[in-house]
N, C-alpha and C. Protein backbone atom coordinates (compact mmCIF):
# COMPACT_ATOMS: atom_id res chain seq x y z
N UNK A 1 90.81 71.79 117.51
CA UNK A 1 91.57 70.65 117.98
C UNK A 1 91.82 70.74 119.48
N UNK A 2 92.40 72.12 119.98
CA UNK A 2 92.46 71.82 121.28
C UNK A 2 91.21 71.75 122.30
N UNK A 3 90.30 72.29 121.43
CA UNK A 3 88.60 72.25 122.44
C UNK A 3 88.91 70.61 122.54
N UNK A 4 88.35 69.83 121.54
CA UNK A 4 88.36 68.77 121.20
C UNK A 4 89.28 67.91 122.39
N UNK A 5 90.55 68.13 122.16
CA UNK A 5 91.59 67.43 123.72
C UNK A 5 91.17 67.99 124.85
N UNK A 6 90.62 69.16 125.45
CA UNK A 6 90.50 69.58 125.95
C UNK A 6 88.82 69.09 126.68
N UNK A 7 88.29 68.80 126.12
CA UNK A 7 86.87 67.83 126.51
C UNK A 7 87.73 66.67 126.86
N UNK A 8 88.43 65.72 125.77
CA UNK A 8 88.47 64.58 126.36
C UNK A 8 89.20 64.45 127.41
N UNK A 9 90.31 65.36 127.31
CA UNK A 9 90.76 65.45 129.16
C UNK A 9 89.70 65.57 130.28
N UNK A 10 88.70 66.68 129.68
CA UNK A 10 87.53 66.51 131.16
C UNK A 10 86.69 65.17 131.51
N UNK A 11 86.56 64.25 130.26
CA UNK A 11 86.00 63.45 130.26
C UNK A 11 86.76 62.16 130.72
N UNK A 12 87.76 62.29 130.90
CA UNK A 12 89.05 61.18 131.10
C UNK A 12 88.71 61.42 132.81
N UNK A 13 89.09 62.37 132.93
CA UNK A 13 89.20 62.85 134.80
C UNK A 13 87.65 62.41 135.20
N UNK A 14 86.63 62.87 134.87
CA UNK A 14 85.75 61.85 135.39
C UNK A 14 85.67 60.61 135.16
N UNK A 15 85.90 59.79 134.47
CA UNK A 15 85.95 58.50 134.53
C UNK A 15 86.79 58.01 135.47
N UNK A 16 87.87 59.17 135.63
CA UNK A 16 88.80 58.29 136.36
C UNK A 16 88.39 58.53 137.77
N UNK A 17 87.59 59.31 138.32
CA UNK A 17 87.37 59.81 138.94
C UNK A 17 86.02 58.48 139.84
N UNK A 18 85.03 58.71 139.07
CA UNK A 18 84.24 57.56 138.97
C UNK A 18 84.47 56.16 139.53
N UNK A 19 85.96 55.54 138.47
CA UNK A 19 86.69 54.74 138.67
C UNK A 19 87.01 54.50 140.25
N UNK A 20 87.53 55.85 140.55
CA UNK A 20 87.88 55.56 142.20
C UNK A 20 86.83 55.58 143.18
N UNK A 21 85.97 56.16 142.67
CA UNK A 21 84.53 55.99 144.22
C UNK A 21 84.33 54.19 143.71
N UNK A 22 84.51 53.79 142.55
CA UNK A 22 84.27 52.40 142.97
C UNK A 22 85.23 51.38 143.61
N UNK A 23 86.26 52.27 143.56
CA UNK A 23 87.18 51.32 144.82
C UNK A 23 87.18 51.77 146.32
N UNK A 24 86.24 52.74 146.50
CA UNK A 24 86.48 52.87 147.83
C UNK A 24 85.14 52.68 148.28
N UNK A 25 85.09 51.39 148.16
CA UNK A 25 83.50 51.11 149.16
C UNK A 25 83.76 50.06 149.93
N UNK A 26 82.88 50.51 151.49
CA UNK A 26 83.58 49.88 152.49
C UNK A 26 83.15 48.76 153.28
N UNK A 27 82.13 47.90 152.18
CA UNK A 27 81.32 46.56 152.74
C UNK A 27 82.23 45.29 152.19
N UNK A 28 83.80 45.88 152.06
CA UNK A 28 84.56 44.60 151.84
C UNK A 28 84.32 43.55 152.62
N UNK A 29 83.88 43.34 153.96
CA UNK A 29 83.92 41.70 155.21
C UNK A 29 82.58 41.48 154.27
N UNK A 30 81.90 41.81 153.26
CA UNK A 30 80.60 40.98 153.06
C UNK A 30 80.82 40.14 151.90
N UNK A 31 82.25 40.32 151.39
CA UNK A 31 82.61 39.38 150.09
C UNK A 31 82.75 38.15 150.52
N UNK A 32 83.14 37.43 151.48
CA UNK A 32 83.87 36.34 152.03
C UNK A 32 84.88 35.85 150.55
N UNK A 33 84.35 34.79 150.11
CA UNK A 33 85.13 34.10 149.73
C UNK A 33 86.07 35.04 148.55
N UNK A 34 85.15 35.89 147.61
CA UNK A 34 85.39 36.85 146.71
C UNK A 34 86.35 37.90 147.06
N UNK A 35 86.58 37.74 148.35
CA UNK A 35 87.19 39.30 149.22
C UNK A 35 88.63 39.30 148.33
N UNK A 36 89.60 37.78 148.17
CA UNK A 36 90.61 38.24 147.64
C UNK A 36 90.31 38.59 146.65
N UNK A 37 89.39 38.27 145.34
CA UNK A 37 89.33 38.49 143.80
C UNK A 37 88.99 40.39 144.16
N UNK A 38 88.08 40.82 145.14
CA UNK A 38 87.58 42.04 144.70
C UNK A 38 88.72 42.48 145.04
N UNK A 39 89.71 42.71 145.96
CA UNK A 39 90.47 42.97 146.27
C UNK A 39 91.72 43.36 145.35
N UNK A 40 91.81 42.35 144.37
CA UNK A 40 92.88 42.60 143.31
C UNK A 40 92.39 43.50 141.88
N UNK A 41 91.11 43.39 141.96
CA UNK A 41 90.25 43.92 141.07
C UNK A 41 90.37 45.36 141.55
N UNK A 42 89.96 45.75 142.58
CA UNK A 42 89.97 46.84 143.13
C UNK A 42 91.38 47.91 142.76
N UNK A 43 92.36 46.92 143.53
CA UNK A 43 93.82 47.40 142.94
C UNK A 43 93.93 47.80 141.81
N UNK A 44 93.54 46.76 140.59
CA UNK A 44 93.34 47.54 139.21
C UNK A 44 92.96 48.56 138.89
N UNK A 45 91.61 48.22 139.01
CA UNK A 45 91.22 49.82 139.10
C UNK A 45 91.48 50.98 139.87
N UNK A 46 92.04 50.68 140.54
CA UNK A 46 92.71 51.98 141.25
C UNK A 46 93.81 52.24 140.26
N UNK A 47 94.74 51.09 139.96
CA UNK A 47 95.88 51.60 139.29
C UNK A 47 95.39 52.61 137.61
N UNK A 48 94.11 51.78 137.25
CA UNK A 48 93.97 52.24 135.61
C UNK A 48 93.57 53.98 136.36
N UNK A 49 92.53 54.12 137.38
CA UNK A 49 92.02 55.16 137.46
C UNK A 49 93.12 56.72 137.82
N UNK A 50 94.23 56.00 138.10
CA UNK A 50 95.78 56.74 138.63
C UNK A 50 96.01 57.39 136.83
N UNK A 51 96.07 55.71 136.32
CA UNK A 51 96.85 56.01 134.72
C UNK A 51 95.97 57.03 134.03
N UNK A 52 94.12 57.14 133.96
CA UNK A 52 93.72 57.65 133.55
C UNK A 52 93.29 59.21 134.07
N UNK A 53 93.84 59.22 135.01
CA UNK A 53 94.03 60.71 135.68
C UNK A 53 95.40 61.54 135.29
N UNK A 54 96.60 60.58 135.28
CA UNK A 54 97.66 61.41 134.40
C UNK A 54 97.29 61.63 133.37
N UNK A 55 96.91 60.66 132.19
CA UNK A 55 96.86 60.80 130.57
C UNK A 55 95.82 61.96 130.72
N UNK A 56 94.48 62.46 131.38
CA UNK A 56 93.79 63.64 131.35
C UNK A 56 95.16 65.21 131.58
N UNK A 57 96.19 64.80 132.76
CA UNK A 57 96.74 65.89 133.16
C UNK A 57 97.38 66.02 132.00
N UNK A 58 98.58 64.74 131.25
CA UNK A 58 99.30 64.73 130.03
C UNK A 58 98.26 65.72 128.85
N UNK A 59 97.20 65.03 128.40
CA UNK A 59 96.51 66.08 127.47
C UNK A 59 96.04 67.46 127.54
N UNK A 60 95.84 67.82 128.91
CA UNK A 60 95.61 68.99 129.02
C UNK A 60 97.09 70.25 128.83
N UNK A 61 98.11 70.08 130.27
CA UNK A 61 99.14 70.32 129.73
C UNK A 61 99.93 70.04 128.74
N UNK A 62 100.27 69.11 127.98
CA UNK A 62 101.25 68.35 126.63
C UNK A 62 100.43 68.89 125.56
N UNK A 63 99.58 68.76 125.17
CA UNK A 63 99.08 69.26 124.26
C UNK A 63 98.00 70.05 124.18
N UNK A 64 96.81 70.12 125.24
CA UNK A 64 96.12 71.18 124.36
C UNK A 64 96.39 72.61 124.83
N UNK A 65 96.94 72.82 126.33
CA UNK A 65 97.38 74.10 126.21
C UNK A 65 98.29 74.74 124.97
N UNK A 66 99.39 73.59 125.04
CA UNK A 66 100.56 74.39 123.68
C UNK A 66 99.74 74.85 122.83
N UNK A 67 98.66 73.49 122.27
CA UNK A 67 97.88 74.38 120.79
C UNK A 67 97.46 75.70 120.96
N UNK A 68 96.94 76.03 122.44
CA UNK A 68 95.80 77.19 122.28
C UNK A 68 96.87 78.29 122.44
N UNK A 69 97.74 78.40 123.20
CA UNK A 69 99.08 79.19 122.90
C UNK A 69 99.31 79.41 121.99
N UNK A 70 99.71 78.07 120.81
CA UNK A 70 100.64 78.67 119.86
C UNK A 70 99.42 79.19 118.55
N UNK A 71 97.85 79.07 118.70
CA UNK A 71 97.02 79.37 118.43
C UNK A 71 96.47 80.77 118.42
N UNK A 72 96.93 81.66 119.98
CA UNK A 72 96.90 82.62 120.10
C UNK A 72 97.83 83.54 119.50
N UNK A 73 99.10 83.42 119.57
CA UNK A 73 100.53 83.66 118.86
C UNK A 73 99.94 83.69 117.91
N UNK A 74 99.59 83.07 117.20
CA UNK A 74 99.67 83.21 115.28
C UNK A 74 98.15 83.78 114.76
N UNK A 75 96.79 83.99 115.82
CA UNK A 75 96.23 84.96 116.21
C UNK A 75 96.44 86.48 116.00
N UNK A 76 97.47 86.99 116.98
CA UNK A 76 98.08 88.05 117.17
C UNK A 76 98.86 88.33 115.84
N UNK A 77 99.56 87.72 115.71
CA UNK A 77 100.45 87.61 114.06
C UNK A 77 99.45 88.02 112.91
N UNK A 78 98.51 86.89 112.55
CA UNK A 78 97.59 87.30 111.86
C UNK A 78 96.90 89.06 111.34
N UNK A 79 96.73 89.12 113.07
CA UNK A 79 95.51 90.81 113.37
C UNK A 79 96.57 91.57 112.86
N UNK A 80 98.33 91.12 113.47
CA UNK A 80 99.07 92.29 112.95
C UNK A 80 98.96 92.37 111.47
N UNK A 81 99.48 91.46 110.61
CA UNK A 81 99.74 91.54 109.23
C UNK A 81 98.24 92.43 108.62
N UNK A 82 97.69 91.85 109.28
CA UNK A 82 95.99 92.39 108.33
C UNK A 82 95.96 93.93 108.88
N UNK A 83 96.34 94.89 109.83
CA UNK A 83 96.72 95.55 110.01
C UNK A 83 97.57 96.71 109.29
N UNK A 84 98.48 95.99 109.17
CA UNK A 84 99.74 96.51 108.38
C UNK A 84 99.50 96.26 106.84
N UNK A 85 98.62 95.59 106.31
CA UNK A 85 98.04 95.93 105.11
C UNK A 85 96.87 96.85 105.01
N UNK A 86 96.11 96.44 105.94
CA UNK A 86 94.98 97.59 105.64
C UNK A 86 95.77 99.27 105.90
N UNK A 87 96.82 99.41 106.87
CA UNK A 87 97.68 100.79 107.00
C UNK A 87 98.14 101.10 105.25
N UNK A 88 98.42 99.96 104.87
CA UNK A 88 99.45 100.10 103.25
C UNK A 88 98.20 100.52 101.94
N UNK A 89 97.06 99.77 102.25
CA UNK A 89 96.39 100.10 101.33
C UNK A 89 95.59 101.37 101.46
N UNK A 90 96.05 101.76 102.75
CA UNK A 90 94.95 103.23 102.99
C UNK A 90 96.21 104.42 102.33
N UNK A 91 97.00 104.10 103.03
CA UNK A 91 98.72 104.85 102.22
C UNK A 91 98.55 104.74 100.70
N UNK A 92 98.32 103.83 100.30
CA UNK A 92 98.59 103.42 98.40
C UNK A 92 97.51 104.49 98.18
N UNK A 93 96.35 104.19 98.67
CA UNK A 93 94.71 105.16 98.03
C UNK A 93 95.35 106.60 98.75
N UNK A 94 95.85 106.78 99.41
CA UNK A 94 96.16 108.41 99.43
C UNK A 94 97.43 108.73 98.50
N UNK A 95 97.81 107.85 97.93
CA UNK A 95 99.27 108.44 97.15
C UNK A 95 98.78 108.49 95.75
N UNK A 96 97.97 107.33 95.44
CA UNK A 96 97.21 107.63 94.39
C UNK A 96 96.39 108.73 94.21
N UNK A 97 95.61 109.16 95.09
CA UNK A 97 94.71 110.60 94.79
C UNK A 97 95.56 111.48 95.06
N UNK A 98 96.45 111.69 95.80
CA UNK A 98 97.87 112.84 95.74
C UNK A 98 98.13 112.87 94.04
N UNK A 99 98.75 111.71 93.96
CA UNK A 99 99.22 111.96 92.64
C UNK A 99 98.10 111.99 91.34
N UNK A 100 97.13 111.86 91.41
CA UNK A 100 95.95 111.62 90.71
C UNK A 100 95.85 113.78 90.13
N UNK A 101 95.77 114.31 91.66
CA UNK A 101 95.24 115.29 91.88
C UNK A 101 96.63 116.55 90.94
N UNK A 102 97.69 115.57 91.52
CA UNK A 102 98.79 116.55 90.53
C UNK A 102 99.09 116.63 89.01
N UNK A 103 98.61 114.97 88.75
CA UNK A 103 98.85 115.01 87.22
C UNK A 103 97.39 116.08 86.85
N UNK A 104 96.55 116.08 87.14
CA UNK A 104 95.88 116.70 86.49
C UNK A 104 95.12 117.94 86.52
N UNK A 105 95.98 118.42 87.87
CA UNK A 105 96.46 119.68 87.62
C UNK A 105 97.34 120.56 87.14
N UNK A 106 98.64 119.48 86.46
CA UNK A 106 99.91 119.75 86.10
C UNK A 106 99.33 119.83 84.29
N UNK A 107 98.05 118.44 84.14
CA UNK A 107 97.29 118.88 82.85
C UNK A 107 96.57 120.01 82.16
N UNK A 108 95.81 120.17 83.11
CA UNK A 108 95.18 121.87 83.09
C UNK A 108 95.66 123.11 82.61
N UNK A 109 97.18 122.51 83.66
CA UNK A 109 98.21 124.21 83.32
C UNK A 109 98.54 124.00 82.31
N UNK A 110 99.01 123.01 81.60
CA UNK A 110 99.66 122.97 80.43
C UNK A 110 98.72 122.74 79.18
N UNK A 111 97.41 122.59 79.40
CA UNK A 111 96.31 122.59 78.28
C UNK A 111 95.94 124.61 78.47
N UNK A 112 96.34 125.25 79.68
CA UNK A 112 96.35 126.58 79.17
C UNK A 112 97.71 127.26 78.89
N UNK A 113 98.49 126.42 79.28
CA UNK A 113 99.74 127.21 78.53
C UNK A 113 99.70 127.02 76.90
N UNK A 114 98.97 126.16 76.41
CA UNK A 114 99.23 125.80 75.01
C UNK A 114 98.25 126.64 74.28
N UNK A 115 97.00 126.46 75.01
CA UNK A 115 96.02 128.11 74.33
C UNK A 115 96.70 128.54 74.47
N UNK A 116 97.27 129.12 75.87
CA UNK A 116 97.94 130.57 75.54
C UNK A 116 98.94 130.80 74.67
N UNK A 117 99.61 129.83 74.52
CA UNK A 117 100.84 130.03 73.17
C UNK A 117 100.33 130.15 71.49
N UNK A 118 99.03 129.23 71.67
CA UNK A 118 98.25 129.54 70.55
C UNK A 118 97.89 131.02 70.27
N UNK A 119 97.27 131.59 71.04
CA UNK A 119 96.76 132.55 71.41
C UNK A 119 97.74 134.08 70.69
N UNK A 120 98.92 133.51 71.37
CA UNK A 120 100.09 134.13 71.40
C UNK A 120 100.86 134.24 69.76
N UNK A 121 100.96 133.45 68.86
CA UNK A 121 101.27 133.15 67.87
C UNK A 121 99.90 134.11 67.24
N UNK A 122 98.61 133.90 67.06
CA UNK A 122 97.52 134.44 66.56
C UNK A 122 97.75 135.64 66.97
N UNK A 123 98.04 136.32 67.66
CA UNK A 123 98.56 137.84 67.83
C UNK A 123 99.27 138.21 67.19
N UNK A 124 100.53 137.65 66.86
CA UNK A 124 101.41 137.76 66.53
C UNK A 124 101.71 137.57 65.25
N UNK A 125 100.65 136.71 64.62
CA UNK A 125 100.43 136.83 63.21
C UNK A 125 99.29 137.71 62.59
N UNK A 126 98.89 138.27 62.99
CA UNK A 126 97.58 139.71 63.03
C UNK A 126 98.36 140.82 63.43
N UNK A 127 99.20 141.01 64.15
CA UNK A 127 100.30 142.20 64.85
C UNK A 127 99.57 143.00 65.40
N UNK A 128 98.48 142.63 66.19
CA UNK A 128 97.47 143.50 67.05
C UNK A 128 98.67 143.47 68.09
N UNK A 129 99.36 145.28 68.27
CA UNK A 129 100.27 145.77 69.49
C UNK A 129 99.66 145.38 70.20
N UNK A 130 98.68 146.17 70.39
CA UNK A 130 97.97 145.97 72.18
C UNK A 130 97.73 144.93 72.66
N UNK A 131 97.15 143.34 72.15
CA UNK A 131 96.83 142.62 72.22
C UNK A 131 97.56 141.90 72.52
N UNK A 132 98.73 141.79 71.54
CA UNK A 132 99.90 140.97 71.40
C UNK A 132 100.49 140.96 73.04
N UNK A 133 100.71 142.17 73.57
CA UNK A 133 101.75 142.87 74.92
C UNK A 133 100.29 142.25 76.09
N UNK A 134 99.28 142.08 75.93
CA UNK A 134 98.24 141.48 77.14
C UNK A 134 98.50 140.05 76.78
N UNK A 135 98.64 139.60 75.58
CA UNK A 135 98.44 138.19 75.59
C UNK A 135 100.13 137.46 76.29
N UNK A 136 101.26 138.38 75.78
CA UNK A 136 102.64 137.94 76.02
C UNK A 136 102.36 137.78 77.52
N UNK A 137 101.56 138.68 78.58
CA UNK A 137 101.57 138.76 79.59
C UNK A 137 100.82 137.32 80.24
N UNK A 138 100.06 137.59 79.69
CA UNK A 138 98.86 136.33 80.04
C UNK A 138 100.28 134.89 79.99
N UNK A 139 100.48 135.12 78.79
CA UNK A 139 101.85 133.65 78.15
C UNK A 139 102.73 133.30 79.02
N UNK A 140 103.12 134.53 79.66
CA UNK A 140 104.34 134.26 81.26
C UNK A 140 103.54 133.50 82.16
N UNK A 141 102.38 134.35 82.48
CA UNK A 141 101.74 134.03 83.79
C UNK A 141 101.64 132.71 83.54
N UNK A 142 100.92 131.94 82.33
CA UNK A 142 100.39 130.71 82.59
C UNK A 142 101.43 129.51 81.94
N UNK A 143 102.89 130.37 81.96
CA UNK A 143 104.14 129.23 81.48
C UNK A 143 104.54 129.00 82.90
N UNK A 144 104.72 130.18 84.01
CA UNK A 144 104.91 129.95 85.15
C UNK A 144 104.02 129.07 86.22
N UNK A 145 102.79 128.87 85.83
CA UNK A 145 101.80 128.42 86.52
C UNK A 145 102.09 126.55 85.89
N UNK A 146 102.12 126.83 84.58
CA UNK A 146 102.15 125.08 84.53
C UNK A 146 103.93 124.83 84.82
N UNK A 147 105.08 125.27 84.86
CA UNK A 147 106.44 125.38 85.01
C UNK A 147 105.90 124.42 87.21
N UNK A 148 105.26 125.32 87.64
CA UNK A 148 105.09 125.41 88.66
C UNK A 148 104.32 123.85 89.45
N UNK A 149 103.53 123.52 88.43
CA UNK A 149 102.25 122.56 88.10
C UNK A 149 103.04 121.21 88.15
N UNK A 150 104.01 121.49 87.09
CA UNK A 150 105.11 120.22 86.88
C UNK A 150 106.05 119.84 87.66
N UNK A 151 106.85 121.39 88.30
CA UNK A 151 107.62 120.58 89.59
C UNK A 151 106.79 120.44 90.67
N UNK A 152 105.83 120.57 91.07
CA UNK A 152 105.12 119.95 92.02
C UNK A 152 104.57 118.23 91.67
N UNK A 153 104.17 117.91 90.49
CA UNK A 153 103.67 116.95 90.11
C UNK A 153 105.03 116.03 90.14
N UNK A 154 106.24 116.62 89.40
CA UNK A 154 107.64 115.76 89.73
C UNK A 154 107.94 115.46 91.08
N UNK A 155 107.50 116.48 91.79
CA UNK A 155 108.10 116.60 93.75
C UNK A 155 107.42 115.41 94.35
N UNK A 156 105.97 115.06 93.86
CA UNK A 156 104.89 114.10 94.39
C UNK A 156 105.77 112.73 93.87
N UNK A 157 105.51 112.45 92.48
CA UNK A 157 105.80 111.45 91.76
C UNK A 157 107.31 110.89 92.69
N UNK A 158 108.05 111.75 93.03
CA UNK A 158 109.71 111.07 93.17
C UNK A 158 109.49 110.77 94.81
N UNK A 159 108.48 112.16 95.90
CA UNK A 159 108.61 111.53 96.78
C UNK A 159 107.89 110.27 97.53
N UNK A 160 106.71 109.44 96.22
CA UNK A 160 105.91 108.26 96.47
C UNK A 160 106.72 107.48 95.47
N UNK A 161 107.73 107.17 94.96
CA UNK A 161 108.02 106.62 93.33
C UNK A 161 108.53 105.17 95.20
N UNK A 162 108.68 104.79 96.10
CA UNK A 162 109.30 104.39 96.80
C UNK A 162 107.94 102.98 97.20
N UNK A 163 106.57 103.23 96.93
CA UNK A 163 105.67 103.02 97.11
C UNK A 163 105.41 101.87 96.32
């Protein structure tokens, strides 16, 4: 739209422009009788070519600058928002594989804490000593490891739950 006003302002100023080289030609003594008619004619057109030199200045300043201004403004606005989403969705895809990465490592530990409790019970119903006292050991290590698995996976979850 403002290209658009912005031509017809250029196109206004030459006409009007135009307009005035045809009032200033200087073989007026060869009109005789016509001299007053060109004369008032002339005036006209001088006056329209005045009017049509403001209405070019009116469209250029009045309206098509504002558009391309307030064009640029909401431009800038635009780049920001698209910005500040593409920042949010790169944030969301890292909170998701954060948390992606904890649940299922928080799964792991606790798919071997549960062998191991299995494990642990099957000892324990066979009463293999020796076995029993390596496996109880093994049973700490990997209650502490998923214990460990889970508050990390809770620590993630509560400090993105905001997201």
């Amino acid at each position: 739209f403002s290209s658009l006003m912005t031509a017809y302002a250029k196109e206004t100023k030459d006409y009007a422009r135009k307009l005035l080289l045809l009032t200033k030609t200087k073989d007026e003594e060869e009109l005789y009788s016509l001299n007053s008619g060109y004369l008032g004619a002339k005036q006209e057109m001088d006056k329209l070519a005045n009017l049509f030199l403001k209405t070019a200045d009116d469209i250029t300043y009045k309206v098509a600058q504002p558009v391309e201004n307030h064009l640029k403004e909401t431009h800038k606005i635009k780049q920001k928002g698209k910005e500040t989403g593409r920042k949010l969705i790169v944030d969301l895809t890292e909170t998701v594989k954060i948390l992606s990465t904890c649940k299922s490592e928080y799964e792991k530990a606790m798919r071997v804490y549960d062998q191991s409790k299995a494990d642990n019970e099957r000892a324990a119903n066979l009463n293999e000593l020796y076995n029993s006292t390596k496996v109880k050991k093994k049973l700490e290590s990997d209650k502490k490891k998923a214990e460990a698995a889970e508050k990390k996976y809770r620590r993630a979850v509560e400090k993105n739950s905001t997201i």
